[in-house]
N, C-alpha and C. Protein backbone atom coordinates (compact mmCIF):
# COMPACT_ATOMS: atom_id res chain seq x y z
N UNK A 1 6.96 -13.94 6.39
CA UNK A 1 7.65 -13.50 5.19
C UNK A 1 8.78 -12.51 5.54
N UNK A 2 8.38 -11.68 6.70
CA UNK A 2 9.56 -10.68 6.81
C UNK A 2 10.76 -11.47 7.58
N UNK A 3 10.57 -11.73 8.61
CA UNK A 3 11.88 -12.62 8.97
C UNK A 3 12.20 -13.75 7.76
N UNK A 4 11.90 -14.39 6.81
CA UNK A 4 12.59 -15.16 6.62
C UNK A 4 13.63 -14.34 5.43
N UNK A 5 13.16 -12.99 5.49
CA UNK A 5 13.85 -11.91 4.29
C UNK A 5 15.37 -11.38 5.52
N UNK A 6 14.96 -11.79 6.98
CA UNK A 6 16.05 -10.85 8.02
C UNK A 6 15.51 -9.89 8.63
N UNK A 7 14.22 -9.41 8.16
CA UNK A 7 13.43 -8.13 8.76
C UNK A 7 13.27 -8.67 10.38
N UNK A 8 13.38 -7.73 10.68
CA UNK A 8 12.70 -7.65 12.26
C UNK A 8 11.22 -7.28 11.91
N UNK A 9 10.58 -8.45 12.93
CA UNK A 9 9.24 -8.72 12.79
C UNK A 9 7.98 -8.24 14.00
N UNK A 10 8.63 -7.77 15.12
CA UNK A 10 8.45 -7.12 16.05
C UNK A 10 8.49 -5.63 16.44
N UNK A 11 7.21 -4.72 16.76
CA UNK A 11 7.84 -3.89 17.49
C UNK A 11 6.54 -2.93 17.96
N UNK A 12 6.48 -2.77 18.87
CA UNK A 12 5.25 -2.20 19.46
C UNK A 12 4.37 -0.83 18.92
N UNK A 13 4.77 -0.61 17.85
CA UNK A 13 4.44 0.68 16.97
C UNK A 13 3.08 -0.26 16.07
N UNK A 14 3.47 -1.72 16.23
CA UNK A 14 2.87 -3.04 14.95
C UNK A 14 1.81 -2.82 15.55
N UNK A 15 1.27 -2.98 16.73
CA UNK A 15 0.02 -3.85 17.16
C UNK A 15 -1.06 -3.13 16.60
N UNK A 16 -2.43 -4.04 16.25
CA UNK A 16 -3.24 -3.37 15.50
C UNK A 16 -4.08 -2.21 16.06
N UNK A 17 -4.57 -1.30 15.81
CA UNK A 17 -5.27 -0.34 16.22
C UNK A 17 -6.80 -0.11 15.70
N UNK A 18 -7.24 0.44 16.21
CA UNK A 18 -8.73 0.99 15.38
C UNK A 18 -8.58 1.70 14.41
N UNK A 19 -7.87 2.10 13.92
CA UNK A 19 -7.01 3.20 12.86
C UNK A 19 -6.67 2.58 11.27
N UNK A 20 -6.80 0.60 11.54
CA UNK A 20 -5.78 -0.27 10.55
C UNK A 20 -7.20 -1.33 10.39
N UNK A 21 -7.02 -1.76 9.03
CA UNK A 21 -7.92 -2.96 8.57
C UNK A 21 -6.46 -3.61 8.03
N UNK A 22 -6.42 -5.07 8.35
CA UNK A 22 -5.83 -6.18 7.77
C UNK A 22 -6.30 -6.86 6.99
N UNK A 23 -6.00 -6.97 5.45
CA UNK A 23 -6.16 -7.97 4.93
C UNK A 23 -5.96 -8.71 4.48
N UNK A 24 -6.43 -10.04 4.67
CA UNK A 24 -6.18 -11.34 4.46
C UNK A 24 -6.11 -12.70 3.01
N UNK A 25 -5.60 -12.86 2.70
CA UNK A 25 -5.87 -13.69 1.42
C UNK A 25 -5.71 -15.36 2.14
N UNK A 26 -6.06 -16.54 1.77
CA UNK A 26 -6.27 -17.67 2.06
C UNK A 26 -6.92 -18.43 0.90
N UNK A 27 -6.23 -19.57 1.49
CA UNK A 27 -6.66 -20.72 0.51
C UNK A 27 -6.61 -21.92 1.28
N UNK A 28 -8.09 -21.92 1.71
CA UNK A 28 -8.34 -23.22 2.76
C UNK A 28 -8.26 -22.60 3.94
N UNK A 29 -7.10 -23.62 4.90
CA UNK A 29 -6.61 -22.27 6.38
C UNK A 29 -5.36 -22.26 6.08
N UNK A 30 -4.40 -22.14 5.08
CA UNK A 30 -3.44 -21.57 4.75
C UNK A 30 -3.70 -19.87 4.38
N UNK A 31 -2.84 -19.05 4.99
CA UNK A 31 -3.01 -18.01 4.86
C UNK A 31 -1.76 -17.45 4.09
N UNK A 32 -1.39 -16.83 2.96
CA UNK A 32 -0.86 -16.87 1.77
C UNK A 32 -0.34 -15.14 1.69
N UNK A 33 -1.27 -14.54 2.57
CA UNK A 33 -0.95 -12.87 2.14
C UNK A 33 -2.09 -11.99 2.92
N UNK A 34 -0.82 -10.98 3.68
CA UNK A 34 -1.34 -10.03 3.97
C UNK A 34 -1.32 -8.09 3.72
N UNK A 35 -2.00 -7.79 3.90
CA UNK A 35 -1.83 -5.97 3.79
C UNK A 35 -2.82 -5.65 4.40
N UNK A 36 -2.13 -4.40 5.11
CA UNK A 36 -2.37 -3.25 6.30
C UNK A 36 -3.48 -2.08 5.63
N UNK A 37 -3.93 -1.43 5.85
CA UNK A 37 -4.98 0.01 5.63
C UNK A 37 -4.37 0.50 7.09
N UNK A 38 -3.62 2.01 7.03
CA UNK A 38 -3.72 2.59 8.17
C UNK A 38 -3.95 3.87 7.86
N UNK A 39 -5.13 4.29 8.68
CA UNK A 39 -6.15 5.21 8.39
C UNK A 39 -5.09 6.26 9.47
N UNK A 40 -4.98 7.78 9.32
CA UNK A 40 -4.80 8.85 9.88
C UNK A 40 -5.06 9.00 11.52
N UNK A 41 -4.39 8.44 11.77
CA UNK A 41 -4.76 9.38 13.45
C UNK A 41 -4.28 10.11 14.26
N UNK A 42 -4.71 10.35 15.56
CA UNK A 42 -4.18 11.21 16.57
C UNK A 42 -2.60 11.02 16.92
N UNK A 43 -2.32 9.82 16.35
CA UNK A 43 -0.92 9.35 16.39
C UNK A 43 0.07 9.60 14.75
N UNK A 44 -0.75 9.86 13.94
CA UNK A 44 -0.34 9.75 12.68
C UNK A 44 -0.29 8.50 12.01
N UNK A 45 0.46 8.48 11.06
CA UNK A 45 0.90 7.09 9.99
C UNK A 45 1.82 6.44 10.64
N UNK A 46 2.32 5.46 10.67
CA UNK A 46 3.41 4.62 10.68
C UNK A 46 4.98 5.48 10.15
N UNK A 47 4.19 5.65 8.74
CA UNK A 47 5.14 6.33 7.84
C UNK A 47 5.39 7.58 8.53
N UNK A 48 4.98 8.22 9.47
CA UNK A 48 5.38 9.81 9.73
C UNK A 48 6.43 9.67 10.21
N UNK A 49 6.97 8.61 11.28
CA UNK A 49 8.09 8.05 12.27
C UNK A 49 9.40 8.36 11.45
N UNK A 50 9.34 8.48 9.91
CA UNK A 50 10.54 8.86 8.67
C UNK A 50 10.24 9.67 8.21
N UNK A 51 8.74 10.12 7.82
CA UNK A 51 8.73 10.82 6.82
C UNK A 51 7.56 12.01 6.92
N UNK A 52 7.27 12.47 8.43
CA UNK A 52 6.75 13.25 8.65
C UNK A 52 6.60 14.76 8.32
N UNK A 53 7.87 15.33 7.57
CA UNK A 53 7.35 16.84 6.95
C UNK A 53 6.92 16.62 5.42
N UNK A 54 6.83 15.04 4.98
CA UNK A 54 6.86 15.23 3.48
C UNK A 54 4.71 14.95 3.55
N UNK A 55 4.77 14.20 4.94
CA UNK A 55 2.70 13.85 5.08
C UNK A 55 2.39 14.44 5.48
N UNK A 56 2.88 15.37 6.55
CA UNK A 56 2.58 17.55 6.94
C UNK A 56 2.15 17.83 5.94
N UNK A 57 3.15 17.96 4.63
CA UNK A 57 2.60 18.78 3.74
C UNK A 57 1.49 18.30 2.72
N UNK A 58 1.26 17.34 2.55
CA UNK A 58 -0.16 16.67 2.17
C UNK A 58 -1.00 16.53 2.72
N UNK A 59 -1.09 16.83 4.53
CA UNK A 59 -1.81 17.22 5.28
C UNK A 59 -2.61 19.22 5.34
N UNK A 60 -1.39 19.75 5.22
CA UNK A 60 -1.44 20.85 5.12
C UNK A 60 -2.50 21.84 4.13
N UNK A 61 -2.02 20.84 2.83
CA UNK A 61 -3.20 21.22 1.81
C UNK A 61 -4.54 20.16 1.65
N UNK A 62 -4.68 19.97 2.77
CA UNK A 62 -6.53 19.33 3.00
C UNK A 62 -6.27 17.90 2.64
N UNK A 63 -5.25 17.58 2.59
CA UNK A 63 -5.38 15.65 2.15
C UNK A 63 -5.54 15.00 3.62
N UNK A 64 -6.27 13.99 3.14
CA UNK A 64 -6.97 12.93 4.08
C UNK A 64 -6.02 11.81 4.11
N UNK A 65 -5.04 11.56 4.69
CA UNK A 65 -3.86 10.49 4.50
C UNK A 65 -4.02 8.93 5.24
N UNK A 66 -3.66 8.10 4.12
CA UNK A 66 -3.79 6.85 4.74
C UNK A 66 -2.36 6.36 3.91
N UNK A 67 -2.07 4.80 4.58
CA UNK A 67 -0.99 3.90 4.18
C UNK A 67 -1.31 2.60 4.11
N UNK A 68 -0.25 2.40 3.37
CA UNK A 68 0.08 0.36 2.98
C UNK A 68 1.17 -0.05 3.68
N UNK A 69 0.77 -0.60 4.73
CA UNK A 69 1.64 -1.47 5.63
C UNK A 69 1.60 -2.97 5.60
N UNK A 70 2.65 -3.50 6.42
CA UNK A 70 2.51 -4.98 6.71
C UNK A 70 1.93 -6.00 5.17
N UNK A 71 2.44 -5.46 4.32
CA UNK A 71 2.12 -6.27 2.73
C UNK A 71 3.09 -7.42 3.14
N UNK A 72 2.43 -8.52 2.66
CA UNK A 72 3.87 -10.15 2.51
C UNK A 72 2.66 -10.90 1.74
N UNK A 73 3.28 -11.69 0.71
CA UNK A 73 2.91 -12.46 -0.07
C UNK A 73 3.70 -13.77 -0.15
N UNK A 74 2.96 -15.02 0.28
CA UNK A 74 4.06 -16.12 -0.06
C UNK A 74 4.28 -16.16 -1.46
N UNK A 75 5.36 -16.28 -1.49
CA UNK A 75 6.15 -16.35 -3.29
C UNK A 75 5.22 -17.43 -3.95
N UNK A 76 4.87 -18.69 -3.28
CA UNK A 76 4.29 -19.89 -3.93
C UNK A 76 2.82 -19.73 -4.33
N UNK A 77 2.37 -18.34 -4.15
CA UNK A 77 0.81 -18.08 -4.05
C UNK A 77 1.26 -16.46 -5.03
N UNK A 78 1.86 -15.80 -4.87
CA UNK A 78 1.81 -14.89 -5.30
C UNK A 78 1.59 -14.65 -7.16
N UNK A 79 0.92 -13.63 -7.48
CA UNK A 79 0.56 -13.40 -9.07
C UNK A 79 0.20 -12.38 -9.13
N UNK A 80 -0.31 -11.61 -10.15
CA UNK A 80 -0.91 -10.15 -10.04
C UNK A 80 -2.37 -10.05 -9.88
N UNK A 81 -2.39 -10.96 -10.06
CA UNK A 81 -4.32 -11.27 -9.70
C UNK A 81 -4.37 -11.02 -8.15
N UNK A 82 -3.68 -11.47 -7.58
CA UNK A 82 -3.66 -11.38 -5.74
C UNK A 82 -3.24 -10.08 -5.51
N UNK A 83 -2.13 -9.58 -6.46
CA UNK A 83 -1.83 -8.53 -5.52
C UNK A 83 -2.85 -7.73 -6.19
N UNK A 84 -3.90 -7.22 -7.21
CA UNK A 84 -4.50 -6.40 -7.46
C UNK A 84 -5.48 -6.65 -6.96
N UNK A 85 -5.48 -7.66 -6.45
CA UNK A 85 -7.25 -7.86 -5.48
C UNK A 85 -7.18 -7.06 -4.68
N UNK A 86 -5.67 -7.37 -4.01
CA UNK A 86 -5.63 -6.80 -2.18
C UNK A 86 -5.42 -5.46 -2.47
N UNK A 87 -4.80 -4.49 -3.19
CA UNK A 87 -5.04 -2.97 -3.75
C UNK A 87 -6.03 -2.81 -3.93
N UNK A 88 -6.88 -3.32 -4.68
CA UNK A 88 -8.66 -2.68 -4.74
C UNK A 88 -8.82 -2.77 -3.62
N UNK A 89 -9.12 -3.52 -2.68
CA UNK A 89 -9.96 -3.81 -1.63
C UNK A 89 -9.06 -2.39 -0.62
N UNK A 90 -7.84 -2.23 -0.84
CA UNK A 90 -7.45 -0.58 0.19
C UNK A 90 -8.37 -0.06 -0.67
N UNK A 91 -7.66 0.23 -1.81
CA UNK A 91 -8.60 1.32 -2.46
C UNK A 91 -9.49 1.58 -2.15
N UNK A 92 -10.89 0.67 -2.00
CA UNK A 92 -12.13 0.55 -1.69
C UNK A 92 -12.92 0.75 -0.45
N UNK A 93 -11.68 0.67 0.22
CA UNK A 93 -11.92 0.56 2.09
C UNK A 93 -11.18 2.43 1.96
N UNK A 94 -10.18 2.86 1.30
CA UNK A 94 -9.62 4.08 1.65
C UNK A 94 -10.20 5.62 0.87
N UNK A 95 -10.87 5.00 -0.43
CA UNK A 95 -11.28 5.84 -0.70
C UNK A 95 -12.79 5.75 -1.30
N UNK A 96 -13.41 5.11 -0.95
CA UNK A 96 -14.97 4.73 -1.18
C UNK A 96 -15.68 5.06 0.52
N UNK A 97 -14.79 3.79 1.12
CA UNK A 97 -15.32 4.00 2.86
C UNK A 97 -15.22 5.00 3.78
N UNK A 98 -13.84 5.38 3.82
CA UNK A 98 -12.99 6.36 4.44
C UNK A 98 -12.85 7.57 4.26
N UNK A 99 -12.93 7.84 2.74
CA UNK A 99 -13.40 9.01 2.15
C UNK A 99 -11.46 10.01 2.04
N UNK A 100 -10.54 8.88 1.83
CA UNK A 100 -8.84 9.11 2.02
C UNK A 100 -9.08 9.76 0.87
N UNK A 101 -7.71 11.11 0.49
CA UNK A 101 -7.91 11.74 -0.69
C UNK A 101 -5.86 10.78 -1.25
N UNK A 102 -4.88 10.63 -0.32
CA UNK A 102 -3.74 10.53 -0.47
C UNK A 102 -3.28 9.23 0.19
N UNK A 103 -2.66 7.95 -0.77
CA UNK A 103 -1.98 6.80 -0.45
C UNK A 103 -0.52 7.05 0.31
N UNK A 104 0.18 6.65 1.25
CA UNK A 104 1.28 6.46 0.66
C UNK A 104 1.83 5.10 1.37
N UNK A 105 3.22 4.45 1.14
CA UNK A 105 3.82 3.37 1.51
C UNK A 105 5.28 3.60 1.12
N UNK A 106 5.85 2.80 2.42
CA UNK A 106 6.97 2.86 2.71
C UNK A 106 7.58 1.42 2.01
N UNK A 107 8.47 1.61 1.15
CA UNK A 107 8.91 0.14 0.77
C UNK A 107 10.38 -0.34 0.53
N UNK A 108 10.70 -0.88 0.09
CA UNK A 108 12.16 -1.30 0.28
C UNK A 108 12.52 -0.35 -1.19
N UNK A 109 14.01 0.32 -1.01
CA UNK A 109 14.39 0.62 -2.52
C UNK A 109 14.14 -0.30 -3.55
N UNK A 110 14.62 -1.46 -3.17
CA UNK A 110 14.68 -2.24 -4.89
C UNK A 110 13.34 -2.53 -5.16
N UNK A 111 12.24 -2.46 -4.15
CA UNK A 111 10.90 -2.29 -4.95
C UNK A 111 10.46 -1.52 -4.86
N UNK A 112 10.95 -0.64 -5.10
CA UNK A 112 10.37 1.30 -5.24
C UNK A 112 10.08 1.39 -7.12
N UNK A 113 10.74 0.89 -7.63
CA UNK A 113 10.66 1.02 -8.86
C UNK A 113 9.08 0.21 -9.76
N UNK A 114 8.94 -1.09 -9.37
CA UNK A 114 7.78 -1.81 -9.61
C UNK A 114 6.68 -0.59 -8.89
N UNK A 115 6.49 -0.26 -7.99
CA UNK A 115 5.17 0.47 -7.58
C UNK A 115 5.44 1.42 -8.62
N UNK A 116 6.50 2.14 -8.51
CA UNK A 116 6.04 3.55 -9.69
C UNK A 116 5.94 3.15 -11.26
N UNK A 117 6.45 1.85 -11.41
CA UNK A 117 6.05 1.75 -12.95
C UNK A 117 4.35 1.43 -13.12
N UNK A 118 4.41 0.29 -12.08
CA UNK A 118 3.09 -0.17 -12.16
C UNK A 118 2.04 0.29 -11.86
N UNK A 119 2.38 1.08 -10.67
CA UNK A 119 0.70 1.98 -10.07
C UNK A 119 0.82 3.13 -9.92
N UNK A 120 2.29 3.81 -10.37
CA UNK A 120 1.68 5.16 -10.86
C UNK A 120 2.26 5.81 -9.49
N UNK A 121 3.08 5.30 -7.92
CA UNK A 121 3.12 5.68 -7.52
C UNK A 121 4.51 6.34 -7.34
N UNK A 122 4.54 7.73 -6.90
CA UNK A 122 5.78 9.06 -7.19
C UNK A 122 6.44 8.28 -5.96
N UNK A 123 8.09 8.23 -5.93
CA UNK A 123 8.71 8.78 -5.03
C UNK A 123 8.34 9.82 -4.24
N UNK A 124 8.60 10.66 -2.96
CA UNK A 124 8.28 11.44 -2.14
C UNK A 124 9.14 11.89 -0.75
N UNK A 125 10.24 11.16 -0.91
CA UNK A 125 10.90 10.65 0.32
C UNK A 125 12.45 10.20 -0.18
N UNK A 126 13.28 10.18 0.57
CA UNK A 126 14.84 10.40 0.42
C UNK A 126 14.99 8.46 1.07
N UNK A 127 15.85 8.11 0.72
CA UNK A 127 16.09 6.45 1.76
C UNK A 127 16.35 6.97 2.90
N UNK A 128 16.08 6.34 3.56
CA UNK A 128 16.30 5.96 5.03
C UNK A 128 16.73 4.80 5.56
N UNK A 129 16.85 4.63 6.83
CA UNK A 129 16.67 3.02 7.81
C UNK A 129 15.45 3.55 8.06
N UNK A 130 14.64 2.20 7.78
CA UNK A 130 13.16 1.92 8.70
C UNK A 130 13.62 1.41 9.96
N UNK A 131 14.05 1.93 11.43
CA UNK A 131 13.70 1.01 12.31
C UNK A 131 12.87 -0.39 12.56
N UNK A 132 11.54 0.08 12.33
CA UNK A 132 10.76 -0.98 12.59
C UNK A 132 11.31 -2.09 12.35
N UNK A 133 11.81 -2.49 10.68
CA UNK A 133 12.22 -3.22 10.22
C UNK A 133 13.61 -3.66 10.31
N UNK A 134 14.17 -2.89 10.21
CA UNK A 134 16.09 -2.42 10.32
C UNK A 134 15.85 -2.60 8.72
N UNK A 135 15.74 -1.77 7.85
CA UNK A 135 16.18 -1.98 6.55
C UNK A 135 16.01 -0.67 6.22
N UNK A 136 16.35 -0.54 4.74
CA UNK A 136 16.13 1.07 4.01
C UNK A 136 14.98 0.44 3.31
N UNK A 137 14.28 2.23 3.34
CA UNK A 137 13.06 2.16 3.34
C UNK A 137 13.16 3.80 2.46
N UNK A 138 11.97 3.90 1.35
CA UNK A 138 11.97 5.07 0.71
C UNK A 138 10.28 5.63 0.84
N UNK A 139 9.90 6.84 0.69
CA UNK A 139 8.45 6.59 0.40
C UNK A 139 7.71 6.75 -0.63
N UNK A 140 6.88 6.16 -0.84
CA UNK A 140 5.70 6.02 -2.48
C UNK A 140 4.25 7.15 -2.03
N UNK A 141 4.03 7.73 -2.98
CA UNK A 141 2.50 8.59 -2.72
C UNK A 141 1.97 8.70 -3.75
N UNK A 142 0.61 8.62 -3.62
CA UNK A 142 -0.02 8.77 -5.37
C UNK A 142 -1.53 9.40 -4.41
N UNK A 143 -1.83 10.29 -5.33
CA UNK A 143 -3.37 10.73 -4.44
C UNK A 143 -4.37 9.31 -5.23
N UNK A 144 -5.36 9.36 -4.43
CA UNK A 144 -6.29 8.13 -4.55
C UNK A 144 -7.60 8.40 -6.05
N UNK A 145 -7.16 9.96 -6.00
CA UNK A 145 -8.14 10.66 -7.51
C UNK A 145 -7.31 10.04 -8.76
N UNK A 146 -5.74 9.96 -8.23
CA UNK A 146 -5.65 9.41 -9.60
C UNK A 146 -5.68 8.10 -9.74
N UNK A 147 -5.21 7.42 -8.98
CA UNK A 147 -5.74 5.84 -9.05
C UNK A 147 -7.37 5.30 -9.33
N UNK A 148 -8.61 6.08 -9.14
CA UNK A 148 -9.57 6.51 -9.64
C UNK A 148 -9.55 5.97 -10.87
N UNK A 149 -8.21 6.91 -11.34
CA UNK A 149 -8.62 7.59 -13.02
C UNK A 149 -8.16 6.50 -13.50
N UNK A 150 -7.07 5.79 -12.93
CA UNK A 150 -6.59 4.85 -13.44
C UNK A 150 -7.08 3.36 -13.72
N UNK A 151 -8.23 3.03 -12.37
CA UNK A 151 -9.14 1.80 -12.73
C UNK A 151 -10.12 2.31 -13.50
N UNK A 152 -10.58 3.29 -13.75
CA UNK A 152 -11.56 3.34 -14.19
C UNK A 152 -11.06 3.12 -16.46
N UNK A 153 -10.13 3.83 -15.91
CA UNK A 153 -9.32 3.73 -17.51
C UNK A 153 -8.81 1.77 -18.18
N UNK A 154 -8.57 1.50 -17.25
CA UNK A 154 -8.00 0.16 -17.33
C UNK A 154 -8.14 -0.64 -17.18
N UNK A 155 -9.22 -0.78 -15.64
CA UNK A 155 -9.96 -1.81 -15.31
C UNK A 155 -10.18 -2.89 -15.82
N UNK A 156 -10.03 -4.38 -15.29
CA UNK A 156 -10.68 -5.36 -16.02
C UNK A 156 -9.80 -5.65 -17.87
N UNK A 157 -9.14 -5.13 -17.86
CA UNK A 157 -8.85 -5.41 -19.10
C UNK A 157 -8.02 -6.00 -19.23
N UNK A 158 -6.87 -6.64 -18.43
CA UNK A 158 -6.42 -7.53 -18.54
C UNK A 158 -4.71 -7.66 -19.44
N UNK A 159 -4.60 -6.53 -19.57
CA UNK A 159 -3.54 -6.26 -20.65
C UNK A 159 -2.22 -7.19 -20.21
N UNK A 160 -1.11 -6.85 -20.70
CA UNK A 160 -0.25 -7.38 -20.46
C UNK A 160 0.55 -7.11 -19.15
N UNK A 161 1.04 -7.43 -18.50
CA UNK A 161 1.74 -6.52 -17.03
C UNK A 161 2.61 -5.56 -16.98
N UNK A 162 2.87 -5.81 -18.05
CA UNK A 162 4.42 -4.70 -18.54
C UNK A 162 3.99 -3.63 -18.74
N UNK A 163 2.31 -3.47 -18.96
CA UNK A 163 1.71 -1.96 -19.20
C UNK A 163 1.25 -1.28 -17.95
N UNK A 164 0.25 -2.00 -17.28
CA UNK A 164 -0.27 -1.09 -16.10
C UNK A 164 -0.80 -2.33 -15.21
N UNK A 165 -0.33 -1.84 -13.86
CA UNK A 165 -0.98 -3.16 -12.94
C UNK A 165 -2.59 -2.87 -12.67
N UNK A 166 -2.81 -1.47 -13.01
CA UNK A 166 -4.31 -1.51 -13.13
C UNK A 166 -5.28 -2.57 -13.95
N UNK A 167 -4.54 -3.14 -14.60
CA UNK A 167 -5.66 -3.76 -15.85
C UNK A 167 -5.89 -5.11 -15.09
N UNK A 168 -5.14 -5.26 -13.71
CA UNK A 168 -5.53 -6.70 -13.22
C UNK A 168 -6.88 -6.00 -12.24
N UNK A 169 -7.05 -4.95 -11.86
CA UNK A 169 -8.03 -4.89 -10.65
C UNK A 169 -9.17 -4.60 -11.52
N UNK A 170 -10.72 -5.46 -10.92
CA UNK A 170 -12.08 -4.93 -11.61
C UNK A 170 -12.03 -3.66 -11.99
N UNK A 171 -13.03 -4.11 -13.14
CA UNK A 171 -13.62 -2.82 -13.65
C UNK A 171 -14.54 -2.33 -12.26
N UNK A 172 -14.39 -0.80 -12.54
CA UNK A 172 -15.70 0.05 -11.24
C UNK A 172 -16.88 -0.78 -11.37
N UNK A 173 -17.39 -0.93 -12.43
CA UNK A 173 -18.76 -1.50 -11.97
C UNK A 173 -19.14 -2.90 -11.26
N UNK A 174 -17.58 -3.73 -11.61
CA UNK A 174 -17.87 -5.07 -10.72
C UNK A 174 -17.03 -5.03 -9.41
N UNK A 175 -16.80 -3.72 -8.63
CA UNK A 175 -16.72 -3.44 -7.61
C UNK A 175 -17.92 -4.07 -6.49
């Protein structure tokens, strides 16, 4: 998905670590969509490589920091049902398993706007060039207490999309 956008798809910062869960969506052995979990380490985020005094300081005051990397969805598979699956399941792995208090993700400007309408997540970060990628890149953060508040408020309900992308991910209890 990223090269056929022009992204550079390579680069040795990528390879997976003990630090990252990948996940996978499929249908059959077509594989349709992926997203990254990268858990905090001795190396940092991905995201620090740009945006390292803005995850200092969410470090600073006791946050437990993780990220959303490596997201691609084939267009011919994609819906909000998929993408709110693969958000619960971080969610679930980042702040159920992991015990993460703070999200964040690096994403292209022109979809900086869909994350903050839809999930609530703040700007935090000035544009940049992402190396990795060669593109501009801004950053998204939302602590994981409020996304919490937010499935738990919305969950399962199904509303319209134009309101909250929460209402596509389960309710807590059919977690």
């Amino acid at each position: 998905m990223y090269s056929t956008r022009g992204l550079q798809v390579y680069h040795p910062r990528l390879e997976q670590t003990a630090y990252q869960t990948t996940i996978v969506a499929c249908k059959g052995d077509h594989l349709f969509a992926t997203l990254t979990l990268g858990l905090d380490s001795p190396e940092g985020l991905m995201a620090d490589t740009l945006y390292g005094p803005e995850i200092a300081a969410v470090r600073a005051r006791g946050g437990k920091v993780c990220e959303v990397t490596r997201m691609a969805i084939d267009p011919t598979h994609s819906s909000h049902d998929v993408m709110a699956d693969l958000f619960q399941i971080v969610y679930i792995l980042a702040r159920r398993i992991h015990q993460m208090t703070d999200l964040f993700i690096e994403v292209n400007p022109r979809h900086a706007l869909f994350y903050r309408r839809k999930l609530g997540l703040e700007q935090i970060g000035d544009q940049k060039i992402c190396r990795r990628v060669q593109a501009p890149a801004v950053l998204l953060h939302q602590r994981l207490a409020h996304i919490s508040e937010q499935i738990i408020r919305y969950g399962g309900l199904k509303l319209p999309c134009n309101r909250t992308f929460y209402s596509f991910f389960m309710a807590p209890w059919e977690e």
